[in-house]
Protein backbone atom coordinates (compact mmCIF):
# COMPACT_ATOMS: atom_id res chain seq x y z
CA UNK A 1 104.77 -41.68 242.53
CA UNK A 2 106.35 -40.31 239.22
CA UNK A 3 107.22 -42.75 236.73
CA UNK A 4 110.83 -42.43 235.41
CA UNK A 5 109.70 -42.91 232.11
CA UNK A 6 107.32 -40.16 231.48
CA UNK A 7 107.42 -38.47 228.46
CA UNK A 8 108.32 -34.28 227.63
CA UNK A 9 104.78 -34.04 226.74
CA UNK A 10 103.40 -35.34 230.06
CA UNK A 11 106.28 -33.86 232.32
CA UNK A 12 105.44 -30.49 230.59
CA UNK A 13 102.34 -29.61 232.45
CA UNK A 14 103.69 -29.99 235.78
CA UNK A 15 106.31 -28.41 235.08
CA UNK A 16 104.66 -25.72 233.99
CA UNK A 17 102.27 -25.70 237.22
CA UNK A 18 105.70 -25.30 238.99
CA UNK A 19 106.43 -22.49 236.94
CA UNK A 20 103.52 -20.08 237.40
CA UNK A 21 103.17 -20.86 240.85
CA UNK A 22 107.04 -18.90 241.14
CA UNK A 23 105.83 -16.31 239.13
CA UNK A 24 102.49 -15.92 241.19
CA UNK A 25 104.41 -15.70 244.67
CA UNK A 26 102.54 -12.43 245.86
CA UNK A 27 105.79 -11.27 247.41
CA UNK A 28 106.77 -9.73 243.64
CA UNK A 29 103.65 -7.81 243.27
CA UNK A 30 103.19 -6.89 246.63
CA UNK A 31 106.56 -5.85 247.58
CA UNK A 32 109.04 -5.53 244.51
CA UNK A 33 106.94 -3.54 242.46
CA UNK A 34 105.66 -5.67 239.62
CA UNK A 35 103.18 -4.45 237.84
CA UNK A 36 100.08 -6.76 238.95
CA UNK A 37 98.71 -6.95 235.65
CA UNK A 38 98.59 -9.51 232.28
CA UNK A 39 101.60 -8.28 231.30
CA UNK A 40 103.43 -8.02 234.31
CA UNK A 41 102.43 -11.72 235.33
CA UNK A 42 103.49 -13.17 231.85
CA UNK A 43 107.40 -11.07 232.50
CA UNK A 44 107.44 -13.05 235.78
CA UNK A 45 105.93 -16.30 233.81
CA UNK A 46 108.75 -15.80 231.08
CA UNK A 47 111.64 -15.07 233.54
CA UNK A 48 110.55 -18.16 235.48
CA UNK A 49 110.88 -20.04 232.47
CA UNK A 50 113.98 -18.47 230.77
CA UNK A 51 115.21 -19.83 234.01
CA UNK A 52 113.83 -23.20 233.57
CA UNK A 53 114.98 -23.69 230.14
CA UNK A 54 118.29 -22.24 231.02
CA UNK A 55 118.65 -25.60 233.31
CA UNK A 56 117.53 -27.67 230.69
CA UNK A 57 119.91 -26.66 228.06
CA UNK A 58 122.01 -27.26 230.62
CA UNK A 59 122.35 -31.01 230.80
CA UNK A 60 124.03 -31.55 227.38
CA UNK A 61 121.39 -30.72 224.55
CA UNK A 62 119.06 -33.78 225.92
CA UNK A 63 116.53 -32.31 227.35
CA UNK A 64 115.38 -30.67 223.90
CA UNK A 65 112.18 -32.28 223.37
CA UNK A 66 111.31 -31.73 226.51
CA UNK A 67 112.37 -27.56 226.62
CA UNK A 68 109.90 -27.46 223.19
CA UNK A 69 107.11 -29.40 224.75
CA UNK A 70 107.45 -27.15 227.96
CA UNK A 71 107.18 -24.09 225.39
CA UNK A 72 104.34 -25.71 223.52
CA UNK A 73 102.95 -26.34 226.57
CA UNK A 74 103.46 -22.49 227.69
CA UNK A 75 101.65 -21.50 224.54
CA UNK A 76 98.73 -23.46 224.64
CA UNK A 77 97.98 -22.48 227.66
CA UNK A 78 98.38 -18.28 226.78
CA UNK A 79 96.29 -19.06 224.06
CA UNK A 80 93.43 -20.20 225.94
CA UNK A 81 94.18 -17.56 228.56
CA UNK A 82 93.56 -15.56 225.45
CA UNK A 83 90.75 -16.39 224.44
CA UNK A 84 89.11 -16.98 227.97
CA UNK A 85 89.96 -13.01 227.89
CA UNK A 86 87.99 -12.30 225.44
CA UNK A 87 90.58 -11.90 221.90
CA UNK A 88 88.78 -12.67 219.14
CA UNK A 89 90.05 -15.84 217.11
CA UNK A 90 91.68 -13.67 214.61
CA UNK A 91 93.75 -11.26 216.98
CA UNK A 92 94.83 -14.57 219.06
CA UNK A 93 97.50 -15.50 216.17
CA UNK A 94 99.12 -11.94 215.89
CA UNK A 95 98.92 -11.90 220.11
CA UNK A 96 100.76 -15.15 220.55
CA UNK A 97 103.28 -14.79 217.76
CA UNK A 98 104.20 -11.42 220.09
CA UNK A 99 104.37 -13.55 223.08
CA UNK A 100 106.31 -15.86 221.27
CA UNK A 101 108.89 -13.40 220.05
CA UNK A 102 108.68 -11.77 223.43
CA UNK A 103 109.90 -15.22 225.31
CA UNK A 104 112.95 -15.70 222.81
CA UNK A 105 113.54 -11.89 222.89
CA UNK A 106 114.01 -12.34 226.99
CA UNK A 107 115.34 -15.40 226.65
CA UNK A 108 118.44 -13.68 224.25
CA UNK A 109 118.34 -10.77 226.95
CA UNK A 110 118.85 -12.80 229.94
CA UNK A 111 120.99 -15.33 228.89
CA UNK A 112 123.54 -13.15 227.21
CA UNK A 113 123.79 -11.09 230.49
CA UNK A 114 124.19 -14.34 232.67
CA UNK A 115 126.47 -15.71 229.94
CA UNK A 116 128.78 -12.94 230.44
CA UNK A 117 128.28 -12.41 234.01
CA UNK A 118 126.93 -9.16 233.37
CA UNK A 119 125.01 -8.16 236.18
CA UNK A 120 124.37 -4.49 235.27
CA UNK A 121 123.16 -5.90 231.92
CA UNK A 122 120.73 -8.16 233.74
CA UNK A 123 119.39 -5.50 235.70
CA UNK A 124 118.89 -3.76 232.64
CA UNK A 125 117.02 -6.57 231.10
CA UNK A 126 115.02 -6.94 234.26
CA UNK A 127 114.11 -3.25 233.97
CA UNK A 128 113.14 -3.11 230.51
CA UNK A 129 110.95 -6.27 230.43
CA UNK A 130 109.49 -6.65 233.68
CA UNK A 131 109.20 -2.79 234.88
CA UNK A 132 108.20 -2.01 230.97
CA UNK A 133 111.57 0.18 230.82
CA UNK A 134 110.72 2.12 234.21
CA UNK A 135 113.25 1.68 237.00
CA UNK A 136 111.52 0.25 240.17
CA UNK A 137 115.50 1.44 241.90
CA UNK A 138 118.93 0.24 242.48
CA UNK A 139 117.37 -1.85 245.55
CA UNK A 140 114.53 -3.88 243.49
CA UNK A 141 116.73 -4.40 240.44
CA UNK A 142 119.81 -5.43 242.82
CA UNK A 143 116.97 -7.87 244.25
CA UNK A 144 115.85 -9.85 241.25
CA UNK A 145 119.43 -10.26 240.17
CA UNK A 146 120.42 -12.14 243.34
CA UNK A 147 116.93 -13.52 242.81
CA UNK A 148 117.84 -15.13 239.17
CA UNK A 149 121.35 -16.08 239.90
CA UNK A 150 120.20 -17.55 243.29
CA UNK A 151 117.32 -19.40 241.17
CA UNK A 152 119.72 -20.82 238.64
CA UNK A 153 122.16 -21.79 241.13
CA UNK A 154 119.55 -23.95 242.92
CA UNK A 155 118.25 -25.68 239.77
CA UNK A 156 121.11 -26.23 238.79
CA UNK A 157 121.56 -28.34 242.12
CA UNK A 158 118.44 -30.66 241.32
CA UNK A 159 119.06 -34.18 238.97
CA UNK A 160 118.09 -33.42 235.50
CA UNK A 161 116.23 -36.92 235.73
CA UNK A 162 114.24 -34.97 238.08
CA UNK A 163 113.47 -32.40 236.17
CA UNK A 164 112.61 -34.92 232.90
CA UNK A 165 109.94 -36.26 234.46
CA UNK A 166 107.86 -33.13 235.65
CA UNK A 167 109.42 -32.45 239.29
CA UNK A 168 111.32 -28.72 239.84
CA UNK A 169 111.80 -26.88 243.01
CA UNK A 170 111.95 -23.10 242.86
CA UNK A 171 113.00 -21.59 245.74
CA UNK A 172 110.51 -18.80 247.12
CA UNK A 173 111.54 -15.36 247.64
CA UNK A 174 111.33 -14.91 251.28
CA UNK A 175 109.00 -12.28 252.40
CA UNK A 176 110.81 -8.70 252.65
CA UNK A 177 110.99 -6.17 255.77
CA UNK A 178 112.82 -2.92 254.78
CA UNK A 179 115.09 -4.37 251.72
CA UNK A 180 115.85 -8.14 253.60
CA UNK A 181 117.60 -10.17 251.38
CA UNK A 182 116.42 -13.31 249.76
CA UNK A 183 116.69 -16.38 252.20
């Protein structure tokens, strides 16, 4: 049992856990086209959490500490990831000060689309960062928009005192057959 007074720093990690395992569902690299690769597993880690901090800045500016321990959290573990892949101690700063520009950077993309509603602008984002600026088509992009705004709508559904102390739900993309939609 969870205890309802765990702190950001111990709710991060399985948080976290929750996170990557959305952004590992084979069902994006398999059959919507992302790039099976570092990069295009840390776009699907990022969007994952853009959505994740979306929800938390959600409930009122409370959940703070625990958005930066989530990001902390995020970084410590690219930077062993890192380093596990071989970057040498001295490219690892310059690496993760790119991957830390690069969530913020998504983060600004995304939200400002999803702010305004925009959905052509969050395709656009979507392109850009997760298909590195290459168009996977109308179909895939149309796809992860429902996807995000689907995603948001659903956290958006669970208690924030949930969510404080390390339990999320993301729902999984349901497995596609000629362009199905997500369940």
């Amino acid at each position: 049992m969870i205890s309802r007074s765990r702190s950001p720093r111990r709710a991060a990690p399985h948080l976290y856990t929750r996170v990557v395992d959305a952004a590992r569902a084979p069902v994006f690299y398999r059959d919507l086209e992302v790039p099976d690769s570092i990069e295009g597993r840390y776009e699907m880690i990022v969007l994952h959490m853009v959505l994740l901090l979306r929800r938390l800045r959600a409930a009122g500016g409370k959940q703070g500490r625990l958005a930066q321990a989530l990001v902390d959290y995020m970084a410590a573990d690219l930077d062993r990831s890192m380093r596990e892949l071989g970057v040498g101690d001295l490219s690892v700063g310059k690496f993760m000060k790119r991957l830390g520009e690069g969530l913020y950077g998504r983060a600004a993309a995304y939200d400002g689309a999803l702010d305004k509603g925009d959905i052509v602008a969050l395709e656009m984002a979507l392109a850009r960062n997760i298909f590195d600026g290459e168009s996977p088509g109308d179909q895939i992009l149309a796809i992860f928009a429902r996807y995000v705004q689907t995603q948001l709508d659903h956290l958006d559904g669970q208690p924030i005192e949930d969510i404080a102390v390390g339990t999320v739900d993301f729902l999984p993309l349901a497995d596609f057959e000629h362009g199905t939609k997500i369940s």
